[in-house]
Structure formats: structure tokens, C-alpha cells
C-alpha atoms as a PDB file:
ATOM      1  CA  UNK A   1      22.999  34.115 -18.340  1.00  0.00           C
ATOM      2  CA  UNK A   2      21.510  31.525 -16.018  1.00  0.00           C
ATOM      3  CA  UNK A   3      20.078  32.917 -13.071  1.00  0.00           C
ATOM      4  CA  UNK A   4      18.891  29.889 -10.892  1.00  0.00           C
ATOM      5  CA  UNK A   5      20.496  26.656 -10.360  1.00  0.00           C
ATOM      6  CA  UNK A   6      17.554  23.794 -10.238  1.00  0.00           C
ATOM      7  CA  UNK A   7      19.383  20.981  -7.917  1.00  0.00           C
ATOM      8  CA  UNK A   8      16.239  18.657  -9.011  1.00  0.00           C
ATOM      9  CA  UNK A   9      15.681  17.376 -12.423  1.00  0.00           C
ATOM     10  CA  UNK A  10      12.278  17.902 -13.814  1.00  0.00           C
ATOM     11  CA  UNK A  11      11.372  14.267 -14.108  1.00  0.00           C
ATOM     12  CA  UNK A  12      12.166  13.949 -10.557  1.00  0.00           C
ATOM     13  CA  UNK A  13       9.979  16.913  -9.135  1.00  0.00           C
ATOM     14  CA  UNK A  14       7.237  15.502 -11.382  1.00  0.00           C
ATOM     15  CA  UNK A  15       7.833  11.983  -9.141  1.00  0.00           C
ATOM     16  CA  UNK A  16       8.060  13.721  -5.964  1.00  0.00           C
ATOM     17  CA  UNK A  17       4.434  15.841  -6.574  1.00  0.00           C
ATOM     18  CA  UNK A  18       2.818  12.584  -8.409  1.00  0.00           C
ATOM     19  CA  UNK A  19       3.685  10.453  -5.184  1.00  0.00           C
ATOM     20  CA  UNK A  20       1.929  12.878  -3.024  1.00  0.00           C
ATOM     21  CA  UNK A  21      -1.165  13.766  -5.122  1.00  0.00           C
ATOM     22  CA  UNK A  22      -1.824  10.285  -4.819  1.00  0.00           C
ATOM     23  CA  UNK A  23      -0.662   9.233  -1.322  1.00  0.00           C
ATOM     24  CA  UNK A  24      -3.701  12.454  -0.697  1.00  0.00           C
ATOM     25  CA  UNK A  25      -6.026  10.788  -2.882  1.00  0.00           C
ATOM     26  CA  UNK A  26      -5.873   7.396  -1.143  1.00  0.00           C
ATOM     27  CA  UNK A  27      -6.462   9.319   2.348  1.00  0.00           C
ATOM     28  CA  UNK A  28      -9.156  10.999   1.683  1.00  0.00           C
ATOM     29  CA  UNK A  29     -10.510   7.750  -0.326  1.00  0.00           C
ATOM     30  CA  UNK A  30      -9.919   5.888   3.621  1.00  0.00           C
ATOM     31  CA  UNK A  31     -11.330   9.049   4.804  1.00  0.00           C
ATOM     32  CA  UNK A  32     -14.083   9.429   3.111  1.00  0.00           C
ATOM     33  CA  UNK A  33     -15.089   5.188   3.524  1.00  0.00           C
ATOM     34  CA  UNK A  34     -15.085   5.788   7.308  1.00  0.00           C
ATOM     35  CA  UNK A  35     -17.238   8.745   7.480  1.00  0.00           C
ATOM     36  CA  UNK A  36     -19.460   7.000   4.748  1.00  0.00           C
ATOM     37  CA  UNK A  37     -19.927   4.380   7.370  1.00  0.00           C
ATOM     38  CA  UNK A  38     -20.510   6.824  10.348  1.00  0.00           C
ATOM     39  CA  UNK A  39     -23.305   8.460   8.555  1.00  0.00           C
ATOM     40  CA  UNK A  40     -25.171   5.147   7.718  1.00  0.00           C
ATOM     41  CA  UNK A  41     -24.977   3.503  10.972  1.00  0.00           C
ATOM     42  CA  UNK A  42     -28.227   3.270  12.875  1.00  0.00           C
ATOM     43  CA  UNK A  43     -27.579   4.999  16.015  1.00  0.00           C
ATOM     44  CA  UNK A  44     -29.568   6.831  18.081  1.00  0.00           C
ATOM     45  CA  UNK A  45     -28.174   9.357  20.700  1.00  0.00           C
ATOM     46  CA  UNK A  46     -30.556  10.303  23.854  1.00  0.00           C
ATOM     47  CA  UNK A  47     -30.039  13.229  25.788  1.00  0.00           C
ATOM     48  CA  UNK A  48     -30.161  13.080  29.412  1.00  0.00           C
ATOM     49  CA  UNK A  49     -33.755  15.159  29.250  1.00  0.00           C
ATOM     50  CA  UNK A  50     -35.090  11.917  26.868  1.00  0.00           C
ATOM     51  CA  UNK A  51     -34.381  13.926  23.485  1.00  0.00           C
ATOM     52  CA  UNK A  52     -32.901  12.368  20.436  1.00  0.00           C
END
């Protein structure tokens, strides 16, 4: 007997979770660039007392 009915193929779930493991990769890749860039830049941040 055949408890569940599965409305999605395999192949198509397999799509589906493929497309967004990779749609998260390349946004944490453009993430990851802009921070990269952030933390290299050169500069400097005074307080109001003269402090860096």
C-alpha cells in the first residue's frame, strides 16, 4: 500500500534544490566580494574626542 502521493517527480525536486544551492552560492560569492572590499579600504574613522 502506498501511503503518500509525491505531486513532484524526483528529477524535478533535485532542479528546484540545485537552482537554489546555487542562486545561495552566487550571493554570498557578491557578498563576500563587497565585504572583501570594505575591509581593505583605507579609511580612517575619528571620533569626535580625536580617537581613531
Amino acid at each position: 500500500m502506498h501511503l503518500s502521493k509525491c505531486y513532484l517527480q524526483r528529477r524535478h525536486l533535485v532542479v528546484i534544490l540545485a537552482f537554489l544551492g546555487f542562486a545561495n552560492i552566487y550571493a554570498m560569492r557578491a557578498n563576500l566580494s563587497v565585504a572583501i572590499v570594505q575591509m581593505t579600504s583605507d579609511t580612517v574613522v575619528t571620533t569626535v574626542d580625536g580617537e581613531q
